[in-house]
Protein backbone atom coordinates (compact mmCIF):
# COMPACT_ATOMS: atom_id res chain seq x y z
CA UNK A 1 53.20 88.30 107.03
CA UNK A 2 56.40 86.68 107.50
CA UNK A 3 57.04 83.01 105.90
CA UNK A 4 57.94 80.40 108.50
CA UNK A 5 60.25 78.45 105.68
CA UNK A 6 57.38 75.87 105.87
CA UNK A 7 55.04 75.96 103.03
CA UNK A 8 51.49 74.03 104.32
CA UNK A 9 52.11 75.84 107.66
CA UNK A 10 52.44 79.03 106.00
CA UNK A 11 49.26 78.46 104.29
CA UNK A 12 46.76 77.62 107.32
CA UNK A 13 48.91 80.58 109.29
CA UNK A 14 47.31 82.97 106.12
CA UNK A 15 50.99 83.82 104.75
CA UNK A 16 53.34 83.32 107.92
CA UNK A 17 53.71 85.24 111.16
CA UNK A 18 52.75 88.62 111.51
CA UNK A 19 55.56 90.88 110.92
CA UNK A 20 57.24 92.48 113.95
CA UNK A 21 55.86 89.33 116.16
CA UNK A 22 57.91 87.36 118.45
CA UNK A 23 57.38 83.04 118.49
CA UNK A 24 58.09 80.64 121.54
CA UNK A 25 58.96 76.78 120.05
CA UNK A 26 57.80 74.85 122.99
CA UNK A 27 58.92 71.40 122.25
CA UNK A 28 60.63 68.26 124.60
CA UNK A 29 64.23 68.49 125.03
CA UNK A 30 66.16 65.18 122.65
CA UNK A 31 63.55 66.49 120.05
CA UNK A 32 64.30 67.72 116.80
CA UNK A 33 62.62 70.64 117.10
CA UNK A 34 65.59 72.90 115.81
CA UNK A 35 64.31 71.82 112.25
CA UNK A 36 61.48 73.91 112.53
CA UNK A 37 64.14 77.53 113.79
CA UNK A 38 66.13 76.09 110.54
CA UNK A 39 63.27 76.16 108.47
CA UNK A 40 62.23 79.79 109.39
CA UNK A 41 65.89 80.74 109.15
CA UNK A 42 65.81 80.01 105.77
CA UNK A 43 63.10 82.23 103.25
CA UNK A 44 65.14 85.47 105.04
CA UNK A 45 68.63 86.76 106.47
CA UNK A 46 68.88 85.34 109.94
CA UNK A 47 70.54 86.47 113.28
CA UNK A 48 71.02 83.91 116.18
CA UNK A 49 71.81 84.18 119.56
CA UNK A 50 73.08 80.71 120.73
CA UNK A 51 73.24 80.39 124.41
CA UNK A 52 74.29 76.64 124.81
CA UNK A 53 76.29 76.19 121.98
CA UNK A 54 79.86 77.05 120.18
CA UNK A 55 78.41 79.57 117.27
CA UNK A 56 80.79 77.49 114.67
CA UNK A 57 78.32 74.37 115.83
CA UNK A 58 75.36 76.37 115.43
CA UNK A 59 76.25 78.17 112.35
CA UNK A 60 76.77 74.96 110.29
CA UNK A 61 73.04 74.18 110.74
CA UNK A 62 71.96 77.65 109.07
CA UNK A 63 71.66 79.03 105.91
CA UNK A 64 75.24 80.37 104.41
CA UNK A 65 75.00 84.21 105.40
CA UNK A 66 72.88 83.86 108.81
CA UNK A 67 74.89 85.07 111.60
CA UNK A 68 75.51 83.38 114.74
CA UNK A 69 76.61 85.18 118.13
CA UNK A 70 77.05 83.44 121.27
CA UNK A 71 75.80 84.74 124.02
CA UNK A 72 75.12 83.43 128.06
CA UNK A 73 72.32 84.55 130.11
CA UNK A 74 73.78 87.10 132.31
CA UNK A 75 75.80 88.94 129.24
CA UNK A 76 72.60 89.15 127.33
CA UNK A 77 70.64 90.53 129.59
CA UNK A 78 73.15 93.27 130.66
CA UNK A 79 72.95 94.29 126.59
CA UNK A 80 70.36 92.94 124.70
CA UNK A 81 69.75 95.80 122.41
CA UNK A 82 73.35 95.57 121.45
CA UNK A 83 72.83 92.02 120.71
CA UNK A 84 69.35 92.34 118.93
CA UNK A 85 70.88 95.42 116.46
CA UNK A 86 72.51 92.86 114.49
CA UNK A 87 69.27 91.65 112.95
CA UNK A 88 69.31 92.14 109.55
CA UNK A 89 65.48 94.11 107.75
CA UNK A 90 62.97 91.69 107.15
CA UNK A 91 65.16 88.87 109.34
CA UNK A 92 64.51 86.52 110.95
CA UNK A 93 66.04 86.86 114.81
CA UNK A 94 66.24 83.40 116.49
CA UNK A 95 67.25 82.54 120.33
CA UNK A 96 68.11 79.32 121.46
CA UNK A 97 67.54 77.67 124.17
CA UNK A 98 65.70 79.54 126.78
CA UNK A 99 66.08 77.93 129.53
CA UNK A 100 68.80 80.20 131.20
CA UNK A 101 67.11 82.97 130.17
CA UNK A 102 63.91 81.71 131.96
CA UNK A 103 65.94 81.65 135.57
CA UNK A 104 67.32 85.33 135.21
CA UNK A 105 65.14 87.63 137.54
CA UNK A 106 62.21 88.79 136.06
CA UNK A 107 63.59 92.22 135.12
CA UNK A 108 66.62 90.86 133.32
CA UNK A 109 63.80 88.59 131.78
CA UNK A 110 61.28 91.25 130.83
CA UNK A 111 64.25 93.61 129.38
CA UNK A 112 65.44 90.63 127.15
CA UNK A 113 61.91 89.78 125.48
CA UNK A 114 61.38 94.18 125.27
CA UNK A 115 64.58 94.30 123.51
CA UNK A 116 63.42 91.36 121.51
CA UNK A 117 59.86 92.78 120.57
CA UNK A 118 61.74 95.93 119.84
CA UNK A 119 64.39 94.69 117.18
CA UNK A 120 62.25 92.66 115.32
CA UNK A 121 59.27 95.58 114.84
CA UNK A 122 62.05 98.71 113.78
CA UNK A 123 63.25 95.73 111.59
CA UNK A 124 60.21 94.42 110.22
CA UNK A 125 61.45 91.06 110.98
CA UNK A 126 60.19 88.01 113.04
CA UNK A 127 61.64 86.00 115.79
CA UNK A 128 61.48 83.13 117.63
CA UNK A 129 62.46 81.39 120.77
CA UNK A 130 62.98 77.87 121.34
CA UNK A 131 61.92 76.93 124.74
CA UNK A 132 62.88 73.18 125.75
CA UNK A 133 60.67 71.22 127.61
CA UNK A 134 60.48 70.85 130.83
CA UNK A 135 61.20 74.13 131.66
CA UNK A 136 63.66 74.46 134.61
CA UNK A 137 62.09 77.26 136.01
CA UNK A 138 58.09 77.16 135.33
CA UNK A 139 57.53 80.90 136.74
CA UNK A 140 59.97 81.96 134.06
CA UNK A 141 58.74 80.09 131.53
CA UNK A 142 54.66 81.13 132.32
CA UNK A 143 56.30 84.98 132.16
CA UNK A 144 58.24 84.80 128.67
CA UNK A 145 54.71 82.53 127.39
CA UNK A 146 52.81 85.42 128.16
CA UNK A 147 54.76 87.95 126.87
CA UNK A 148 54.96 86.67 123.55
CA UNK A 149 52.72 87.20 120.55
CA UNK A 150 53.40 83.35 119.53
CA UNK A 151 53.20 80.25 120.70
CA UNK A 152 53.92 76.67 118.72
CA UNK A 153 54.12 73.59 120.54
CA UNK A 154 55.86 70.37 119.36
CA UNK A 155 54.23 66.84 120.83
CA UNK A 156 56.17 64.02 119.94
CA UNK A 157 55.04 60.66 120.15
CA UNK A 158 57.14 57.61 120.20
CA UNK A 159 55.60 53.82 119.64
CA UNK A 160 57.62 50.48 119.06
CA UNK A 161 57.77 51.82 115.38
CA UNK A 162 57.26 55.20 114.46
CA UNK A 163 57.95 58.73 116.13
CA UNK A 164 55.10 61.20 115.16
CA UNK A 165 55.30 64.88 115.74
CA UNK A 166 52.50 67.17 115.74
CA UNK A 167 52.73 70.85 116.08
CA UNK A 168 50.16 72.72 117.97
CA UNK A 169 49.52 76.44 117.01
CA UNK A 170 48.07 77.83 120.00
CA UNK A 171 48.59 81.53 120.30
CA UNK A 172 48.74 84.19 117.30
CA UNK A 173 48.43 87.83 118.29
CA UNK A 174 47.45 89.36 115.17
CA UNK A 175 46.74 86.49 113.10
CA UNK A 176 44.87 83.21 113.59
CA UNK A 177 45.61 79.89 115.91
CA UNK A 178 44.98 76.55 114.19
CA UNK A 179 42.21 74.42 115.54
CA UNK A 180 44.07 71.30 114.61
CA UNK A 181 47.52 70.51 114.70
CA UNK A 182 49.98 69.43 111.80
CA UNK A 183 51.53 66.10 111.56
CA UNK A 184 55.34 67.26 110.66
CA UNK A 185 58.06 64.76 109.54
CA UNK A 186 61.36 66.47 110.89
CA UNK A 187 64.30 64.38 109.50
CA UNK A 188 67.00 66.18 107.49
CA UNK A 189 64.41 68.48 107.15
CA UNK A 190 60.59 69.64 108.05
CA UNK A 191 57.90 68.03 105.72
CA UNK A 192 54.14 68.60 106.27
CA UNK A 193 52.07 65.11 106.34
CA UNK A 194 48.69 66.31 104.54
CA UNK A 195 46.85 63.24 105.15
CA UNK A 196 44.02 63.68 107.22
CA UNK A 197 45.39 60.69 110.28
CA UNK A 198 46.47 62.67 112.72
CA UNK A 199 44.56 60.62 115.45
């Protein structure tokens, strides 16, 4: 298995994610969601593909020796294996955001997440992909859901005084879904509320 960076998920996941597998984050878009990609970044050596954002920007939020490439939809799909050869063994390969991705045609789409699946199983490594809610193109989004062996999903819930955010486990090929979601604190960082409140 492959740690997540996140200790009481690791645990009711049976160790982490299977090796080799491939994660969508499905979370709302102003969350802070990127805690949790941080957090997985961090037990292993890291590659990520930033398709939104300077790689200087995104590189300040990882762990010193992950490396950041930027990349825009239409470039990474015309080489993604060339991309994807960067991760390091036993990495973690992370991709963020999705949503261009998700409006390429579904070839371009379907050789990404191949090339994807590929790199991170000759590299005994795990990725992920965060995919912001809502999804600006739902067909894309239903084809890179299904293609993955993974999927988390972030709720967040905001009242006049709290925000609380619960990740759902829904989808493990080759290990085991939760039945219950965890109540996460994301702040600086990812903490795990273990009391049993999660109503």
């Amino acid at each position: 298995m492959h740690a997540t960076g996140i200790d009481a998920l690791d645990r009711r996941l049976g160790g982490g994610v299977p090796v080799g597998s491939l994660t969508a984050l499905v979370a709302p878009v102003g969350s802070s969601a990127e805690l949790l990609l941080e957090a997985a970044a961090d037990p292993s050596d890291t590659l990520v593909v930033s398709l939104n954002r300077p790689a200087s920007a995104v590189a300040e939020r990882y762990p010193d020796g992950a490396a950041v490439v930027e990349r825009d939809p239409a470039s990474l799909a015309a080489a993604p294996a060339e991309t994807f050869a960067a991760l390091p063994d036993g990495g973690t390969l992370v991709v963020t955001p999705t949503l261009g991705l998700e409006e390429l045609a579904p070839d371009d789409l379907r050789r990404i997440l191949e090339a994807a699946e590929t790199a991170v199983g000759d590299a005994d490594a795990a990725g992920f992909l965060h995919c912001p809610e809502p999804a600006t193109d739902p067909a894309g989004r239903t084809r890179a859901l299904a293609r993955v062996d993974g999927v988390w999903v972030l709720d967040v819930r905001t009242t006049t005084l709290s925000i609380e955010n619960r990740l759902y486990v829904t989808k493990v090929r080759g290990g085991t879904a939760l039945d219950e979601p965890l109540k996460l604190k994301l702040t600086d960082g990812v903490s795990v509320d273990t009391s049993r409140d999660i109503a």
